[in-house]
PDB file of N, CA and C in Angstrom:
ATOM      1  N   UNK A   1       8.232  11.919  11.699  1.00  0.00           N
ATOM      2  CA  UNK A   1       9.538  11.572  11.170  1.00  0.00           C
ATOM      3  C   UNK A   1       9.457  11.517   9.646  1.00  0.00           C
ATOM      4  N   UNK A   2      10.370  11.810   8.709  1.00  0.00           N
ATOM      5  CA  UNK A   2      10.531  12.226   7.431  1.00  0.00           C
ATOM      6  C   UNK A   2      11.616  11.089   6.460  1.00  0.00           C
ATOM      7  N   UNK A   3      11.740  10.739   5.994  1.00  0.00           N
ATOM      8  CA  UNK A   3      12.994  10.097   5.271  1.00  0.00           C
ATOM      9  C   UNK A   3      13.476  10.978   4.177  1.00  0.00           C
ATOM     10  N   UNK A   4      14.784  11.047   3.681  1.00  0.00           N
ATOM     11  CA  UNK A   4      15.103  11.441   2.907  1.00  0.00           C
ATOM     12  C   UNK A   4      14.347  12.941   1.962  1.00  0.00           C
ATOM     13  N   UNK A   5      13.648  11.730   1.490  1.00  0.00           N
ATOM     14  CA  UNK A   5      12.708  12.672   0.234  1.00  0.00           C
ATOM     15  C   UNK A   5      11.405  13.347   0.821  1.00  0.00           C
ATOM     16  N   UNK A   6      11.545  13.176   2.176  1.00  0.00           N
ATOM     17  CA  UNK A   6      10.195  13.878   3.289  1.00  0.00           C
ATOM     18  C   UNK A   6       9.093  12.981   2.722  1.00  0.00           C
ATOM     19  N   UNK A   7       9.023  11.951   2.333  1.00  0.00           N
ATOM     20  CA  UNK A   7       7.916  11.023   1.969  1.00  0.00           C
ATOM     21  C   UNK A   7       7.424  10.150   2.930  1.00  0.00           C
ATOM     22  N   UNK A   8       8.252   9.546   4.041  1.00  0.00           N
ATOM     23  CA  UNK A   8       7.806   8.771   5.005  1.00  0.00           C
ATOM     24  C   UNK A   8       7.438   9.528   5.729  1.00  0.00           C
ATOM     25  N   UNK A   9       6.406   8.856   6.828  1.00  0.00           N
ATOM     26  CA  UNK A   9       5.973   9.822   7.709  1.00  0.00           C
ATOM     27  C   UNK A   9       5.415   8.810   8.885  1.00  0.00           C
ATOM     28  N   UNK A  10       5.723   8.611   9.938  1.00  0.00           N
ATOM     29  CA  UNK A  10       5.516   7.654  11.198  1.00  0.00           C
ATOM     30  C   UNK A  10       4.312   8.655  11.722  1.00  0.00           C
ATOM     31  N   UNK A  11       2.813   7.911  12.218  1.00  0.00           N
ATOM     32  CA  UNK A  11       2.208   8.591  13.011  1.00  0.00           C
ATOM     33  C   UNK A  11       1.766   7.673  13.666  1.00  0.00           C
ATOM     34  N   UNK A  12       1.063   8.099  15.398  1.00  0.00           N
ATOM     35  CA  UNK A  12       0.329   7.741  16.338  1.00  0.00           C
ATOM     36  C   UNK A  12       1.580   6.569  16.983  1.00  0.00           C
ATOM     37  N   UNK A  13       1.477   5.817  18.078  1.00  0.00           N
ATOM     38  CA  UNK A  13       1.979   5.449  19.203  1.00  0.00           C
ATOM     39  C   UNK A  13       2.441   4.274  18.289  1.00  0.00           C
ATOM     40  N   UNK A  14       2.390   3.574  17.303  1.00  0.00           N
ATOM     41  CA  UNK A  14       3.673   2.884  17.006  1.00  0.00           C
ATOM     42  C   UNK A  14       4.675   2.913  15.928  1.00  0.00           C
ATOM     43  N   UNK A  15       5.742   3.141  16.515  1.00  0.00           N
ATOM     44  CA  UNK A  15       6.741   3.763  15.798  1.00  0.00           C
ATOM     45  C   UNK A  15       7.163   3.579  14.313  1.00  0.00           C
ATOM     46  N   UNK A  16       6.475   1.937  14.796  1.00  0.00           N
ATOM     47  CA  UNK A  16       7.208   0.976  12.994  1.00  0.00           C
ATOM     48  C   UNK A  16       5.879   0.861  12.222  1.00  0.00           C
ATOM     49  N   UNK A  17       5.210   1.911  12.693  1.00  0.00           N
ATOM     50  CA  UNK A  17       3.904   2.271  11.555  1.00  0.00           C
ATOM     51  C   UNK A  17       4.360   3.128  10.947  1.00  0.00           C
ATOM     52  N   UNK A  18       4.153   3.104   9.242  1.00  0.00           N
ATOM     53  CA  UNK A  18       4.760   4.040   8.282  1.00  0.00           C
ATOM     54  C   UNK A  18       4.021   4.599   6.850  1.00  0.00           C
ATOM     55  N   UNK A  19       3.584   5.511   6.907  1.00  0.00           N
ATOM     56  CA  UNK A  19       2.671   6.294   5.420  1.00  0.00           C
ATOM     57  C   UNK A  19       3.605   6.767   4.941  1.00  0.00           C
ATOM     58  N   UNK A  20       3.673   6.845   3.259  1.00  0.00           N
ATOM     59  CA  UNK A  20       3.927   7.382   2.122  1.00  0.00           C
ATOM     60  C   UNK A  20       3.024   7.589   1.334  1.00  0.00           C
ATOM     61  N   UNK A  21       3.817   8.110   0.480  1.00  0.00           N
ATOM     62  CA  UNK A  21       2.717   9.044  -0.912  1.00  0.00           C
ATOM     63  C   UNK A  21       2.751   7.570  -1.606  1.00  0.00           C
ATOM     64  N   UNK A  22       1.814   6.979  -2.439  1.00  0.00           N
ATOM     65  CA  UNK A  22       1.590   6.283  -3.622  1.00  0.00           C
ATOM     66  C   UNK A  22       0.795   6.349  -4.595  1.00  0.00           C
ATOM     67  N   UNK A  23       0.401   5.977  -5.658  1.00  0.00           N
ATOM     68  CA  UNK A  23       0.230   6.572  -6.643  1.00  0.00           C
ATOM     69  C   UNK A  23      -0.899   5.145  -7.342  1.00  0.00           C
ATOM     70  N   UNK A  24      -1.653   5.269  -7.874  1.00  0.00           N
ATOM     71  CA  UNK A  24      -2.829   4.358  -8.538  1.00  0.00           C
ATOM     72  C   UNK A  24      -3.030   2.874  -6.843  1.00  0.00           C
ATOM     73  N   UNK A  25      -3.620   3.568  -5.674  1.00  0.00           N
ATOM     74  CA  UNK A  25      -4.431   2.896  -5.018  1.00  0.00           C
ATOM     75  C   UNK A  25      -5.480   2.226  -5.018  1.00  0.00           C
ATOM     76  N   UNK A  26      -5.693   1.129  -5.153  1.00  0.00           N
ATOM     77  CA  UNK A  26      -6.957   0.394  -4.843  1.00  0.00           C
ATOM     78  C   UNK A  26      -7.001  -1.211  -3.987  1.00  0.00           C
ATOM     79  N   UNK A  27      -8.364  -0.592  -3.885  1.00  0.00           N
ATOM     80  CA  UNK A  27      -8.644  -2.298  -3.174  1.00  0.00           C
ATOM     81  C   UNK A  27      -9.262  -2.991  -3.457  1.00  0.00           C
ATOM     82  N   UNK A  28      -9.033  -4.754  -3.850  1.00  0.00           N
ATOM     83  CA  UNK A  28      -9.792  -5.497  -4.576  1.00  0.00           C
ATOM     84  C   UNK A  28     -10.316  -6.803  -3.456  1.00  0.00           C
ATOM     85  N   UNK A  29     -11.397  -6.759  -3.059  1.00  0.00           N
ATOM     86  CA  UNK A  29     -12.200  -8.036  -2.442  1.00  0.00           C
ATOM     87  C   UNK A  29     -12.960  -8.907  -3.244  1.00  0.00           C
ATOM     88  N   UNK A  30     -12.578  -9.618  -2.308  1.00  0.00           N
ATOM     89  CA  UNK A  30     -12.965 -11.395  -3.090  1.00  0.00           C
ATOM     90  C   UNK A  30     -13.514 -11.968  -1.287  1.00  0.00           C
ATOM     91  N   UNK A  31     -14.104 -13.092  -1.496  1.00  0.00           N
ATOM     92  CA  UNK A  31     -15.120 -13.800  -0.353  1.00  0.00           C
ATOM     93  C   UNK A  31     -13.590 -14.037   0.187  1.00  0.00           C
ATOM     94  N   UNK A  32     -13.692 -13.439   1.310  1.00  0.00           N
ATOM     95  CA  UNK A  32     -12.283 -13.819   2.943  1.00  0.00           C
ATOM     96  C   UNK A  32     -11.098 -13.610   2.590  1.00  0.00           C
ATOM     97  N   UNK A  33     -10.469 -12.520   1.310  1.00  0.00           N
ATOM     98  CA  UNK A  33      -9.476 -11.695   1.029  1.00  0.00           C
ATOM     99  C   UNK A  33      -9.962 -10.368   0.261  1.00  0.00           C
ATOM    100  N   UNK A  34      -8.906  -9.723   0.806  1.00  0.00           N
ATOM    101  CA  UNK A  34      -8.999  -8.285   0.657  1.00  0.00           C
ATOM    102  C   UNK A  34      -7.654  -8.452   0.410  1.00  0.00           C
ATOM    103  N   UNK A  35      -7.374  -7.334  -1.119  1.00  0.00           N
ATOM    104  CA  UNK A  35      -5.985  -7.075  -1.427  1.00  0.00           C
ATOM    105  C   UNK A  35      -5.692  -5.542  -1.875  1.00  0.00           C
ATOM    106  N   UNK A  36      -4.827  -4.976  -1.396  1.00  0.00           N
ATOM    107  CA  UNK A  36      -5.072  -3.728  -1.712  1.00  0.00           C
ATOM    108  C   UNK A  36      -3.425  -3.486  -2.537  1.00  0.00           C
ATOM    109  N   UNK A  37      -3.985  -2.883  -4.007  1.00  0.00           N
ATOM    110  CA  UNK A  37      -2.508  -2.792  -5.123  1.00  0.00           C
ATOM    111  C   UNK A  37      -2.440  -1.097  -4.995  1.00  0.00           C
ATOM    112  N   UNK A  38      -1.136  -1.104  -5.086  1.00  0.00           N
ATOM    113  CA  UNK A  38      -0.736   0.826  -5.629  1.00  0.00           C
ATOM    114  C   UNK A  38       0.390   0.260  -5.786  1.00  0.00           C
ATOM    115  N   UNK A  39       0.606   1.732  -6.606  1.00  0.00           N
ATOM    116  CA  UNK A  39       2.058   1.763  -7.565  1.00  0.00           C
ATOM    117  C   UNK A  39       3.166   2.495  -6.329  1.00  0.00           C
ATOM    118  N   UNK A  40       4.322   2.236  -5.816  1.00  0.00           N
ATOM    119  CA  UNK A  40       5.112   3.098  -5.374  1.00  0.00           C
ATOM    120  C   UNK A  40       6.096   4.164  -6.266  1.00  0.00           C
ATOM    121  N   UNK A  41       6.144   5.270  -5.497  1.00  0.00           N
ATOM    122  CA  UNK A  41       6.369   6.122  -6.355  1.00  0.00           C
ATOM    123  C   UNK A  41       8.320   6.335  -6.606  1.00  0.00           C
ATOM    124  N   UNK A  42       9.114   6.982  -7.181  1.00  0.00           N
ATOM    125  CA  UNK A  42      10.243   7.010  -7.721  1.00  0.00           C
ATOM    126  C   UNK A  42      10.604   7.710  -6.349  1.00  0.00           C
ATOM    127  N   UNK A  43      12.300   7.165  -6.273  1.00  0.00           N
ATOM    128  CA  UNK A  43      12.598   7.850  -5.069  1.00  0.00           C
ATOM    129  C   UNK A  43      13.994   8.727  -6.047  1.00  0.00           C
ATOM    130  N   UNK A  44      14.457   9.993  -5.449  1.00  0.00           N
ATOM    131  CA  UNK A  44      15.632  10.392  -5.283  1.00  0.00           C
ATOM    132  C   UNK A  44      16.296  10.905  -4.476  1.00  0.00           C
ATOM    133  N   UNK A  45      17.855  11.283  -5.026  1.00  0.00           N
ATOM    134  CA  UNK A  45      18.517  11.725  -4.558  1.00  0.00           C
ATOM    135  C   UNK A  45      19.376  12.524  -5.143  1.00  0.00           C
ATOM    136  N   UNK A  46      20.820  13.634  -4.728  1.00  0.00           N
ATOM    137  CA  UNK A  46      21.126  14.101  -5.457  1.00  0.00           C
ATOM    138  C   UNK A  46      22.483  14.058  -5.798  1.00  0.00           C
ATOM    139  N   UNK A  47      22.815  14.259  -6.620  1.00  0.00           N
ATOM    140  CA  UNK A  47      24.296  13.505  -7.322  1.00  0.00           C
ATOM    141  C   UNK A  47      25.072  14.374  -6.438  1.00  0.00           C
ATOM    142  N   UNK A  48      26.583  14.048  -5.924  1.00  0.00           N
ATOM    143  CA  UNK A  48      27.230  15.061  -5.055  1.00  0.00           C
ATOM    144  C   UNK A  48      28.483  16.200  -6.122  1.00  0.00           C
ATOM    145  N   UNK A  49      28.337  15.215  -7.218  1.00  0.00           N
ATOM    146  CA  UNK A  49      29.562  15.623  -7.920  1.00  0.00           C
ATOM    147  C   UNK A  49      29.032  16.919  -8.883  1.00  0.00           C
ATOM    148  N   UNK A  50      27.777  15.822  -9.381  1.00  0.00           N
ATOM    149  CA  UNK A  50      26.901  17.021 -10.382  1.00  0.00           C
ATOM    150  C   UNK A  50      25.853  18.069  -9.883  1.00  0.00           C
ATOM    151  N   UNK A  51      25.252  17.750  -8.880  1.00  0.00           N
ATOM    152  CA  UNK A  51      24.196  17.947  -7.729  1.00  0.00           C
ATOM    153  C   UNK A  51      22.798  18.110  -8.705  1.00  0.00           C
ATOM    154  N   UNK A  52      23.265  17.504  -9.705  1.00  0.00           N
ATOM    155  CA  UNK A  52      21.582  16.617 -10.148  1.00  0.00           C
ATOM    156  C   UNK A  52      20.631  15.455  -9.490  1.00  0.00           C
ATOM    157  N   UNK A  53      19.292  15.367  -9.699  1.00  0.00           N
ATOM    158  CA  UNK A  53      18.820  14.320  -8.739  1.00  0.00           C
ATOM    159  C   UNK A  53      19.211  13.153  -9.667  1.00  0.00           C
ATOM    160  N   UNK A  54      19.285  11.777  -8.677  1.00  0.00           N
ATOM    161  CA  UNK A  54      19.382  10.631  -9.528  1.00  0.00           C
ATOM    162  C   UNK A  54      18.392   9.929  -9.147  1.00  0.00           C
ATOM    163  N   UNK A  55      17.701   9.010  -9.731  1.00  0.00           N
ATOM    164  CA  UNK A  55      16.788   7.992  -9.285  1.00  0.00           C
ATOM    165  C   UNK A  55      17.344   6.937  -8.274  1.00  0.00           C
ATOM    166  N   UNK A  56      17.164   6.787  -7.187  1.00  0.00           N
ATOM    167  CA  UNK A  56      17.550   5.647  -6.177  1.00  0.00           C
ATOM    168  C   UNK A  56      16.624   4.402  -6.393  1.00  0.00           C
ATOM    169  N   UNK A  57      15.150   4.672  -6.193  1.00  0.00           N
ATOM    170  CA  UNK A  57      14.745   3.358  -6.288  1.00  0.00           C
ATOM    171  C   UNK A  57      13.147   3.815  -7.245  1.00  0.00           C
ATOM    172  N   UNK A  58      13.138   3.077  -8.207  1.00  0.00           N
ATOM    173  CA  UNK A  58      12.524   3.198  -9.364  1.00  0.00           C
ATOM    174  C   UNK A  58      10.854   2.980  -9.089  1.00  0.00           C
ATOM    175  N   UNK A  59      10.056   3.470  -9.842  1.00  0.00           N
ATOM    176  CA  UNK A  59       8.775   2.994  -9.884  1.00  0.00           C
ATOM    177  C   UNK A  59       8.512   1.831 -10.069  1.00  0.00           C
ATOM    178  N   UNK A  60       7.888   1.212  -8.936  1.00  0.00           N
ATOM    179  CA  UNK A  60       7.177  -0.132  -9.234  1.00  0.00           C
ATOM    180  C   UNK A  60       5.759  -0.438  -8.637  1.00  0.00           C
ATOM    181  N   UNK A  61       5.222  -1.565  -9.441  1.00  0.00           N
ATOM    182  CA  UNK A  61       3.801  -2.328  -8.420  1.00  0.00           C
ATOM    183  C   UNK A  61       4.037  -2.575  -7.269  1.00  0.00           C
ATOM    184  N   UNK A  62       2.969  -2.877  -6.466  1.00  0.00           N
ATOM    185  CA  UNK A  62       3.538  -3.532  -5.417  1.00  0.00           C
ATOM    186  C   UNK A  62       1.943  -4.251  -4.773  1.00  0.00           C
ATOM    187  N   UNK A  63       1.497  -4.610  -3.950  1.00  0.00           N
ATOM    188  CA  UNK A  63       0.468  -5.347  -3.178  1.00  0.00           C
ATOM    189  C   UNK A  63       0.768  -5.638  -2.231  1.00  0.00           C
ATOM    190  N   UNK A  64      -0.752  -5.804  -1.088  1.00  0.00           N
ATOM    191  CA  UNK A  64      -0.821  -6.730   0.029  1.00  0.00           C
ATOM    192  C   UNK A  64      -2.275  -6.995   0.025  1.00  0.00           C
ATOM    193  N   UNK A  65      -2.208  -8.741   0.674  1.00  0.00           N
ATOM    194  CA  UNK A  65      -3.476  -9.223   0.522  1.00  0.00           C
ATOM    195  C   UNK A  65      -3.478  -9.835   2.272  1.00  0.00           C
ATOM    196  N   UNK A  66      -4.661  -9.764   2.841  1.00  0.00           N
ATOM    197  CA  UNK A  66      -5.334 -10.016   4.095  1.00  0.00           C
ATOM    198  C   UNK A  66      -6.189 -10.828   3.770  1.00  0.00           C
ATOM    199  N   UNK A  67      -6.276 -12.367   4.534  1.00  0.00           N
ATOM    200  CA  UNK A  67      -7.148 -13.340   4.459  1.00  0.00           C
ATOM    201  C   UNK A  67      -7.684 -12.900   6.036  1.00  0.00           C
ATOM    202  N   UNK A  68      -9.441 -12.874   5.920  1.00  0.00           N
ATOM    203  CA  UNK A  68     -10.513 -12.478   7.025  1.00  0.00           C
ATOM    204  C   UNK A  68     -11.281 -14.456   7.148  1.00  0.00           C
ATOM    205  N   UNK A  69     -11.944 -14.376   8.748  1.00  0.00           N
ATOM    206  CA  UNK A  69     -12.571 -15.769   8.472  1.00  0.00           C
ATOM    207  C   UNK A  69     -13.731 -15.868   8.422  1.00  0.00           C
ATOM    208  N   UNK A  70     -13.855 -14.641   7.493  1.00  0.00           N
ATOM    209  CA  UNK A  70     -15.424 -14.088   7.472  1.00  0.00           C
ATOM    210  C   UNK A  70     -15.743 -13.409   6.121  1.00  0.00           C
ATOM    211  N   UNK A  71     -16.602 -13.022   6.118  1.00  0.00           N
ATOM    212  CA  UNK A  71     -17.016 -12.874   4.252  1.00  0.00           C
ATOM    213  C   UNK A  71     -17.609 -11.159   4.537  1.00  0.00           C
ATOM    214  N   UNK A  72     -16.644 -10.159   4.216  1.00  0.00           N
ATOM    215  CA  UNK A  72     -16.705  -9.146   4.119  1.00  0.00           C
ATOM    216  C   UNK A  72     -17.974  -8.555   2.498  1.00  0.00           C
ATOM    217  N   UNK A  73     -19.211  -7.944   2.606  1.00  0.00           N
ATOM    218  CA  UNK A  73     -19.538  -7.570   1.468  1.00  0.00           C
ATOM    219  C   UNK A  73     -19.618  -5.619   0.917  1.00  0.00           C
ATOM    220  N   UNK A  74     -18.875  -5.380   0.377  1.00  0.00           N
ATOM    221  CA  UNK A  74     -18.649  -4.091  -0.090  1.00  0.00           C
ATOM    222  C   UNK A  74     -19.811  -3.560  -1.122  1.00  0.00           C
TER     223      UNK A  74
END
């Protein structure tokens, strides 16, 4: 499945699992969190009047962090 800008993409048996493209990925561990930062990337669309693209939703940071009850060492 595709959204809009063909950027989303649903794979394997659950549905409300979802990949996109992002842009400066990484992952930062610390003793019983793991946080992983990337930038999301600019979305568009295209003007109907002018049929230029417009920016819908802008570049930003973003994160998620996972607390483990165990001490992961990388």
């Amino acid at each position: 499945m595709k959204d809009h800008n063909a950027e989303i993409l649903s794979y394997g048996e659950n549905p409300w699992l979802f990949a996109r493209k992002v842009d400066h990925l990484y992952v930062e561990a610390r003793k019983f969190i793991q946080v992983l930062h990337w930038t999301e990337l600019p979305r568009y669309k295209v003007d109907p009047e002018t049929l230029e693209f417009i920016e819908t939703v802008p570049r930003r940071a973003d994160s998620f962090s996972q607390r483990y009850r165990w001490h992961v060492d990388f």
